[in-house]
Structure formats: structure tokens, C-alpha cells
PDB file of N, CA and C in Angstrom:
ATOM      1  N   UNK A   1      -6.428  57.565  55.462  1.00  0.00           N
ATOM      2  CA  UNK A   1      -6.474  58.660  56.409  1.00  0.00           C
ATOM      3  C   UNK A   1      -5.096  58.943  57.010  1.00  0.00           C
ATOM      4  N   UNK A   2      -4.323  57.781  57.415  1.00  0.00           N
ATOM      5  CA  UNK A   2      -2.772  57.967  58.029  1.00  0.00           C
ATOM      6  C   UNK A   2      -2.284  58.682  56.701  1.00  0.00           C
ATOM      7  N   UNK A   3      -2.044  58.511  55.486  1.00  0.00           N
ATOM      8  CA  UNK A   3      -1.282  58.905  54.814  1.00  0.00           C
ATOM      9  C   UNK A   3      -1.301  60.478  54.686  1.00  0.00           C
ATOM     10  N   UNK A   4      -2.927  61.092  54.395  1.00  0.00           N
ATOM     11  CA  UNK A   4      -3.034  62.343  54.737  1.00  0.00           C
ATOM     12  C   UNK A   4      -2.502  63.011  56.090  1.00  0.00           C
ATOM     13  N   UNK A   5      -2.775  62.290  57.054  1.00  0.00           N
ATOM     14  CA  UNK A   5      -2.330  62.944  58.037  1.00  0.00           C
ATOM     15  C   UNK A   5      -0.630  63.475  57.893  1.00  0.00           C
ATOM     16  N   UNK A   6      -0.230  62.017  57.364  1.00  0.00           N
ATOM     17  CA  UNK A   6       1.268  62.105  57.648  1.00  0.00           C
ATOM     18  C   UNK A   6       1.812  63.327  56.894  1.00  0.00           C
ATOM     19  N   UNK A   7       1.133  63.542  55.727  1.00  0.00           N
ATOM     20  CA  UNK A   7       1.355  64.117  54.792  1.00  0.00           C
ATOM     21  C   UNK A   7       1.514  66.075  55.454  1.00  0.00           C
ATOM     22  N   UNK A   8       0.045  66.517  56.228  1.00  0.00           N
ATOM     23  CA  UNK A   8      -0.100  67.547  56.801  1.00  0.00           C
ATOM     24  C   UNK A   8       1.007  67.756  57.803  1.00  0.00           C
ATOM     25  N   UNK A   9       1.486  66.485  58.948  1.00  0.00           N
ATOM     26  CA  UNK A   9       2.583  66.448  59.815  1.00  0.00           C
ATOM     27  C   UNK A   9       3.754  66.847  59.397  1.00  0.00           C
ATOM     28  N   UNK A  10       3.999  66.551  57.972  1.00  0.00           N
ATOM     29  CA  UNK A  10       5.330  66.478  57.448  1.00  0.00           C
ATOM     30  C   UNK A  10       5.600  68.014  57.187  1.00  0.00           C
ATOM     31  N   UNK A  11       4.396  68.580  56.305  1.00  0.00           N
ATOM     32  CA  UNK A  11       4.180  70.283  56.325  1.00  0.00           C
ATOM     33  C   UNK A  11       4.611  70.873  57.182  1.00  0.00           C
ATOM     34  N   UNK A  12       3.210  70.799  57.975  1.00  0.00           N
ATOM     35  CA  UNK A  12       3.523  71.215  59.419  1.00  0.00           C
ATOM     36  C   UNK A  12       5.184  71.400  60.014  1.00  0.00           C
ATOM     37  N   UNK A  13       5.817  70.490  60.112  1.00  0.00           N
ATOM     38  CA  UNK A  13       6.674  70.077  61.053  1.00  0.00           C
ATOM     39  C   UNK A  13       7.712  71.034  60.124  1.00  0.00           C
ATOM     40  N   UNK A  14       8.026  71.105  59.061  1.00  0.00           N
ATOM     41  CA  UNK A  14       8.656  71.551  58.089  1.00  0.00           C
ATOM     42  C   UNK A  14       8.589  73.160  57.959  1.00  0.00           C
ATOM     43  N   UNK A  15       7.290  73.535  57.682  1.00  0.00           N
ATOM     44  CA  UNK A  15       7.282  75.036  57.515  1.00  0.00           C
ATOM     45  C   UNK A  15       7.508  75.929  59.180  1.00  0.00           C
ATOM     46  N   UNK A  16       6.728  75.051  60.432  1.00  0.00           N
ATOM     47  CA  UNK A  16       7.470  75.301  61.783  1.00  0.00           C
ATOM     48  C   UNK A  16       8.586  76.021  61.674  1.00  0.00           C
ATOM     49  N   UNK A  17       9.531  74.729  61.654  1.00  0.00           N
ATOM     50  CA  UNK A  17      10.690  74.992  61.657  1.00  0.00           C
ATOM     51  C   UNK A  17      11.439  75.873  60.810  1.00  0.00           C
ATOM     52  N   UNK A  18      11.054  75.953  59.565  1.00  0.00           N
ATOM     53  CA  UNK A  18      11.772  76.935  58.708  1.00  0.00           C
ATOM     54  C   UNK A  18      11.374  78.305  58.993  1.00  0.00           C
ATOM     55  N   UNK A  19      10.208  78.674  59.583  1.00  0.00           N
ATOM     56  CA  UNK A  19       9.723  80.002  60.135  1.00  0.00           C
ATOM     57  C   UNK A  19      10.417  80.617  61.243  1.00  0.00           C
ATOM     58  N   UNK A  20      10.920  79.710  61.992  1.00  0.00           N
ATOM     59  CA  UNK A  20      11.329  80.030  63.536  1.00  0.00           C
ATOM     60  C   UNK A  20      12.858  80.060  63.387  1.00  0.00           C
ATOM     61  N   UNK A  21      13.623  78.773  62.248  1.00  0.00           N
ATOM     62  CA  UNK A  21      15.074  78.604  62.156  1.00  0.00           C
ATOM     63  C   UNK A  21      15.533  79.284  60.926  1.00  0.00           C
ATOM     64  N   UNK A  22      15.518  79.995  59.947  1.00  0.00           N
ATOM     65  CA  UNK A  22      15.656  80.230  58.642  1.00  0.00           C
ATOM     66  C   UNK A  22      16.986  79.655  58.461  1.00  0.00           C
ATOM     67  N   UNK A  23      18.059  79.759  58.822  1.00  0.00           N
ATOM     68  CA  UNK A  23      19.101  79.630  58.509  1.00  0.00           C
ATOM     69  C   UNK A  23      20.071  78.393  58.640  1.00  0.00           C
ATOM     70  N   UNK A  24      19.322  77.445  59.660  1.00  0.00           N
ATOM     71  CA  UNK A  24      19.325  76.423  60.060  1.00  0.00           C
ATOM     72  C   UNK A  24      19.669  75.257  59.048  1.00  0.00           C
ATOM     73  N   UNK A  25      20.576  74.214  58.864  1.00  0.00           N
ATOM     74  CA  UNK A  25      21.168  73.117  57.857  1.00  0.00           C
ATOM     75  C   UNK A  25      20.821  72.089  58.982  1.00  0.00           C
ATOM     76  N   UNK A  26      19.765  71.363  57.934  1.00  0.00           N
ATOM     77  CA  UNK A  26      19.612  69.977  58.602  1.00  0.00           C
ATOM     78  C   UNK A  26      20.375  68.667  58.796  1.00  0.00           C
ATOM     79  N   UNK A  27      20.261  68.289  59.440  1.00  0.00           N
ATOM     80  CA  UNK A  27      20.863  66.706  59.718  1.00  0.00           C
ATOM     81  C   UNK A  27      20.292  65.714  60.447  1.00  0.00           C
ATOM     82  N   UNK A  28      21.093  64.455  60.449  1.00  0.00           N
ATOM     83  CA  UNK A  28      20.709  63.624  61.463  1.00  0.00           C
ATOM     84  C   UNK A  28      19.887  64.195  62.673  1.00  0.00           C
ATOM     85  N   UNK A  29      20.295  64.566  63.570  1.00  0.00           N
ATOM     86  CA  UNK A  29      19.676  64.585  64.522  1.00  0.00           C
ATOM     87  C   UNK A  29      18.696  65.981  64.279  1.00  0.00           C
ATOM     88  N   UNK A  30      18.936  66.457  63.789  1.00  0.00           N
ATOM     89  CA  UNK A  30      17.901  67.656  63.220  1.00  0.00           C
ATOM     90  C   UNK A  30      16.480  67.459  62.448  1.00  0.00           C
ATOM     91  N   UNK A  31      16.531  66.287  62.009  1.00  0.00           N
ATOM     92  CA  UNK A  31      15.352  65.602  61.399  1.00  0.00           C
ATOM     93  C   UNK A  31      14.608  65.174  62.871  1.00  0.00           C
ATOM     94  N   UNK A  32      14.977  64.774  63.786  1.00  0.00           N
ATOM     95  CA  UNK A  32      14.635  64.024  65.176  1.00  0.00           C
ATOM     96  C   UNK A  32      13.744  65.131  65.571  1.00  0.00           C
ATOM     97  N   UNK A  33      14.860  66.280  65.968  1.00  0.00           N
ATOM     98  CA  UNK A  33      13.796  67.020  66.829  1.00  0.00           C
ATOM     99  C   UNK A  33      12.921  67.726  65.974  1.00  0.00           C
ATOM    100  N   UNK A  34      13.127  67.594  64.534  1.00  0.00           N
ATOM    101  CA  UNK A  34      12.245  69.077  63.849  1.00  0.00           C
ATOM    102  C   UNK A  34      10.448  68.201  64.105  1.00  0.00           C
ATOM    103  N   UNK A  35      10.621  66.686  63.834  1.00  0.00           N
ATOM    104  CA  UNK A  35       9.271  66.103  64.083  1.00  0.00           C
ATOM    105  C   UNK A  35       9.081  65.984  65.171  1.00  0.00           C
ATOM    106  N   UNK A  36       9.511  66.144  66.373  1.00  0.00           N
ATOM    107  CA  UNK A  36       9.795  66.178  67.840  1.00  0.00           C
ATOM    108  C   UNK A  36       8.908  67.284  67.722  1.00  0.00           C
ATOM    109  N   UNK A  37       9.205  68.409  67.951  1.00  0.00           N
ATOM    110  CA  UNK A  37       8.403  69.255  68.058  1.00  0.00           C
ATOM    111  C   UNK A  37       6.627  69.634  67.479  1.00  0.00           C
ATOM    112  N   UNK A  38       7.081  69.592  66.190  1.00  0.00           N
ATOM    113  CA  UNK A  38       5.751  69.115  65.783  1.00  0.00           C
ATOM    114  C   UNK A  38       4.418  68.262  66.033  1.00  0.00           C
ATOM    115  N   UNK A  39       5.071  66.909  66.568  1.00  0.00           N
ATOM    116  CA  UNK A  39       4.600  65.949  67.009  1.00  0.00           C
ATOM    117  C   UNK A  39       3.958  66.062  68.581  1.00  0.00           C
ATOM    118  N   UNK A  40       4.579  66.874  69.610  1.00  0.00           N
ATOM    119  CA  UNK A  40       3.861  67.245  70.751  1.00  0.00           C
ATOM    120  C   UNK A  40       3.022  68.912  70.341  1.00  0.00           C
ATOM    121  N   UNK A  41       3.589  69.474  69.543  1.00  0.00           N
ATOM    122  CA  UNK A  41       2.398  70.728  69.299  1.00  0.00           C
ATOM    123  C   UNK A  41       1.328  70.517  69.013  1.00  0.00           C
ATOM    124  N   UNK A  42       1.135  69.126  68.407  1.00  0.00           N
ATOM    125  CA  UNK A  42      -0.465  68.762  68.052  1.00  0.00           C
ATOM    126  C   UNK A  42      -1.073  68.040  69.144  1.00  0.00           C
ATOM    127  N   UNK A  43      -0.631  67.830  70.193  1.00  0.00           N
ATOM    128  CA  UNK A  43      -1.293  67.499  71.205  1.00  0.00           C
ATOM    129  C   UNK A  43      -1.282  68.710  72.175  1.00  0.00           C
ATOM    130  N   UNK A  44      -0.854  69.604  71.595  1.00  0.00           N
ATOM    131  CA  UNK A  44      -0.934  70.578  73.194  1.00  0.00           C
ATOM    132  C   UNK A  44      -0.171  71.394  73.675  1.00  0.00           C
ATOM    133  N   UNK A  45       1.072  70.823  73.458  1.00  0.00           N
ATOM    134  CA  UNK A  45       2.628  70.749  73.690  1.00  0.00           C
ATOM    135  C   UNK A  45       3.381  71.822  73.130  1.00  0.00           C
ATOM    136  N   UNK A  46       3.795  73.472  73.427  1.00  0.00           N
ATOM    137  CA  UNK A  46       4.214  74.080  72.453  1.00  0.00           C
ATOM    138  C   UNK A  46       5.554  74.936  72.819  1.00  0.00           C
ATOM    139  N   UNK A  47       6.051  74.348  73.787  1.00  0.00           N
ATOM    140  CA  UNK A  47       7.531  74.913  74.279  1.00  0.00           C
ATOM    141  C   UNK A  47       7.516  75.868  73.589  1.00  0.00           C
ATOM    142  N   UNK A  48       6.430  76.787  75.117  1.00  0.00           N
ATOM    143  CA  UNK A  48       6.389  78.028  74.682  1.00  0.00           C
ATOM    144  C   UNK A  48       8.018  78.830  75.002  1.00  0.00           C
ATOM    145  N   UNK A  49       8.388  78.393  75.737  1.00  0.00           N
ATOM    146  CA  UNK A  49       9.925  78.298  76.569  1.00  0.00           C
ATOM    147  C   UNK A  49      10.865  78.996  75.377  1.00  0.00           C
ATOM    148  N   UNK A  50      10.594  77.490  74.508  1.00  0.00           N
ATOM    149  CA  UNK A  50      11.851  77.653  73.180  1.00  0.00           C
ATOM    150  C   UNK A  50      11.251  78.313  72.336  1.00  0.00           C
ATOM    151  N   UNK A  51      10.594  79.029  71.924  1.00  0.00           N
ATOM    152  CA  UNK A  51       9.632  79.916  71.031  1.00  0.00           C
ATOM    153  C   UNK A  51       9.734  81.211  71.117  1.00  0.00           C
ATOM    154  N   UNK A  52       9.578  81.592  72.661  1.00  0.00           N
ATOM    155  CA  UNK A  52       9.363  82.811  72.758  1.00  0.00           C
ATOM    156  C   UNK A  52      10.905  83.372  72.135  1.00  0.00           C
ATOM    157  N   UNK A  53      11.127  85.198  71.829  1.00  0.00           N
ATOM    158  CA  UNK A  53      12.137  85.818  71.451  1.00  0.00           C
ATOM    159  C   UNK A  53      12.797  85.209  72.817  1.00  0.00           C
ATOM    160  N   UNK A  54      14.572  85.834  72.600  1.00  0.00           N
ATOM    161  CA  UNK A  54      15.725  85.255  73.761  1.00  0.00           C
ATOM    162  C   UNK A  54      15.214  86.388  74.852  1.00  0.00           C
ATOM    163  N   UNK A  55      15.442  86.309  75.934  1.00  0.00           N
ATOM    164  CA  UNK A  55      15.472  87.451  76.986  1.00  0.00           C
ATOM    165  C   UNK A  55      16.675  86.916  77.761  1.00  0.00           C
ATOM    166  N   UNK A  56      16.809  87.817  78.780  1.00  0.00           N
ATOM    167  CA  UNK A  56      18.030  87.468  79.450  1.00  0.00           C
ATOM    168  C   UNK A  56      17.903  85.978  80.535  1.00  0.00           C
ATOM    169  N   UNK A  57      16.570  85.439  80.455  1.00  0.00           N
ATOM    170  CA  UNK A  57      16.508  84.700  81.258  1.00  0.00           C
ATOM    171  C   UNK A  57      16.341  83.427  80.457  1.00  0.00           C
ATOM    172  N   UNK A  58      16.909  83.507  79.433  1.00  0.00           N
ATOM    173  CA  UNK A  58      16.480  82.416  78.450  1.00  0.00           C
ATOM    174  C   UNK A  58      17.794  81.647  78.437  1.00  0.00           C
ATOM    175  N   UNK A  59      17.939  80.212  77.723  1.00  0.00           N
ATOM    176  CA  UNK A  59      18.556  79.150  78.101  1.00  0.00           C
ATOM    177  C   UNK A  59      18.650  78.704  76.817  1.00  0.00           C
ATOM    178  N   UNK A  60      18.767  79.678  75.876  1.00  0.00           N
ATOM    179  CA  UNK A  60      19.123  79.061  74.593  1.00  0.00           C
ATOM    180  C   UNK A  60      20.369  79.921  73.537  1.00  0.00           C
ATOM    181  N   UNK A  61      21.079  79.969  72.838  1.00  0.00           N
ATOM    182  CA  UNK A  61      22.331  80.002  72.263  1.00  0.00           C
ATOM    183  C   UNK A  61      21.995  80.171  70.750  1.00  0.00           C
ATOM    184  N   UNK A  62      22.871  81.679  70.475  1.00  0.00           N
ATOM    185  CA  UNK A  62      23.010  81.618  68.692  1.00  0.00           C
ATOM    186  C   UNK A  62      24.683  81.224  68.317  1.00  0.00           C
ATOM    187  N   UNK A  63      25.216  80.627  69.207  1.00  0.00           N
ATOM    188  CA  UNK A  63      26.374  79.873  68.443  1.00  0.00           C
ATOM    189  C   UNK A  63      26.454  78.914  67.761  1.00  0.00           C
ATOM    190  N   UNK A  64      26.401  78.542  66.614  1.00  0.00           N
ATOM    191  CA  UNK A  64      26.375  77.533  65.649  1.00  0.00           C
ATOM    192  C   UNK A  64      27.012  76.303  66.200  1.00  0.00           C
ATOM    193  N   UNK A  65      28.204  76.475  66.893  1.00  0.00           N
ATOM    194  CA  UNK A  65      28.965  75.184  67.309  1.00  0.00           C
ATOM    195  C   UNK A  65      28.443  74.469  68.593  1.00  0.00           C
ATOM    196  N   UNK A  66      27.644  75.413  69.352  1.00  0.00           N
ATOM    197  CA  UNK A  66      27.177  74.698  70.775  1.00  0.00           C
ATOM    198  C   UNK A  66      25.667  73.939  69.918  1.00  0.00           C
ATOM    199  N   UNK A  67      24.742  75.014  69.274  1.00  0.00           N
ATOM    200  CA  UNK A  67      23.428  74.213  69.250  1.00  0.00           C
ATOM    201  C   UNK A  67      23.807  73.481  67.413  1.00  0.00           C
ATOM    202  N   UNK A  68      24.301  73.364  67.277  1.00  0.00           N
ATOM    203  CA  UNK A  68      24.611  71.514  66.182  1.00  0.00           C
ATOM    204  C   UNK A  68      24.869  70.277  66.891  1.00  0.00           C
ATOM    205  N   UNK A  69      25.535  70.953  67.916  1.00  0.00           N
ATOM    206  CA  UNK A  69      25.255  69.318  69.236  1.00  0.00           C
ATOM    207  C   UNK A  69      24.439  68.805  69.405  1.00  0.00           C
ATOM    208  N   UNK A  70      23.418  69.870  69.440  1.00  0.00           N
ATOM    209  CA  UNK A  70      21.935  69.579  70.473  1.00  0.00           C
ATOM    210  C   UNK A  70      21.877  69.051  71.981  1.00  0.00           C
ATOM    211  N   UNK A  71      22.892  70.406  72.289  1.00  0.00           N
ATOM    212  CA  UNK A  71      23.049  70.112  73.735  1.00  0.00           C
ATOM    213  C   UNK A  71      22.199  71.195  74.599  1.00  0.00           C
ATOM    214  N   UNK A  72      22.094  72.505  73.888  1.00  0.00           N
ATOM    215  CA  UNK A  72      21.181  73.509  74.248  1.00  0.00           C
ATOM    216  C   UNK A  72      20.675  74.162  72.968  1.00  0.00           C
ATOM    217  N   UNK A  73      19.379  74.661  73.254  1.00  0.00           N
ATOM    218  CA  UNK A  73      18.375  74.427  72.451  1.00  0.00           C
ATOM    219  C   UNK A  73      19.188  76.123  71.472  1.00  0.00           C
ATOM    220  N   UNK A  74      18.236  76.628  69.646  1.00  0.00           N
ATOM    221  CA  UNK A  74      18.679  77.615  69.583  1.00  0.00           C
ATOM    222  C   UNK A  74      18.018  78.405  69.685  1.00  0.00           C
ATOM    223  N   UNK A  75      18.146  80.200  70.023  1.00  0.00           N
ATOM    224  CA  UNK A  75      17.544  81.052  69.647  1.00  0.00           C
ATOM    225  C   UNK A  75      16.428  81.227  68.383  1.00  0.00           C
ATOM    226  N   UNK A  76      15.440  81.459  68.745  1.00  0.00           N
ATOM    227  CA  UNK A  76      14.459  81.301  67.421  1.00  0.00           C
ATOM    228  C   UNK A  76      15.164  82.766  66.768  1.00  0.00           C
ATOM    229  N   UNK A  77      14.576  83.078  65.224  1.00  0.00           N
ATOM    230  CA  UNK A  77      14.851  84.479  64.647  1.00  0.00           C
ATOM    231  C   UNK A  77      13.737  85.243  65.195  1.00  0.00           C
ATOM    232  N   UNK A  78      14.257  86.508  65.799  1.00  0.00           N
ATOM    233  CA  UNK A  78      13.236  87.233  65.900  1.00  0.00           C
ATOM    234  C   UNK A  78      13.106  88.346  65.000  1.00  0.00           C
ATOM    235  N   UNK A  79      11.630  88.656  64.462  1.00  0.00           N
ATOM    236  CA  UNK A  79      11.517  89.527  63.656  1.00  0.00           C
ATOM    237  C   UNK A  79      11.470  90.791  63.784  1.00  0.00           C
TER     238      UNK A  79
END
């Protein structure tokens, strides 16, 4: 049963992220949060915050050099 699960998590956590980041190159710490996220959306958890399109009151960055830090979060793509 864990293995299936893990298996759906791994999806999950994967197609998430590629929907919301398209352009996005993974790494170290990019593997962290991509199951980070995933991992509290299935309990509940869906930083609606970092999801929604940017507005002016938003707290997140399309500069490549600030969010590869992972010091502030990035702009999702909006369609």
C-alpha cells in the first residue's frame, strides 16, 4: 500500500509543480520544496497565498536569481 501511495505522491508532487512552474530547472533544494508542497496539500494545506496569480500585494518574484535561493517564493505562470 506505501509503495502505491508513494508512487501517486511522486505524480502528484511532480505534475503540481510542472503546471504552476513550467520553466523551472530543478535542484537540490528544489526537490525539498517540490514534495514540501505536495506533502501538506494532501492534508489540507494549499498555500493558497503562493498559488494564486501575482497581484500587487503579493510577496513573490519572477527573477531567476532571487527565487533559486529560495529565499522568496516564485510567481506561479499565469495563463
Amino acid at each position: 500500500f506505501l509503495i502505491i501511495l508513494l508512487v501517486f505522491f511522486v505524480a502528484f508532487a511532480v505534475a503540481s509543480e510542472s503546471v504552476l512552474y513550467p520553466q523551472k530547472k530543478l535542484s537540490g533544494p528544489g526537490i525539498f520544496y517540490l514534495f514540501r508542497m505536495a506533502y501538506w496539500s494532501m492534508f489540507g494545506e494549499h498555500f493558497l497565498s503562493d498559488i494564486d496569480a501575482p497581484n500587487s500585494t503579493s510577496e513573490c518574484t519572477t527573477d531567476p536569481s532571487i527565487y533559486n535561493t529560495y529565499t522568496t517564493v516564485r510567481c506561479p505562470t499565469a495563463v
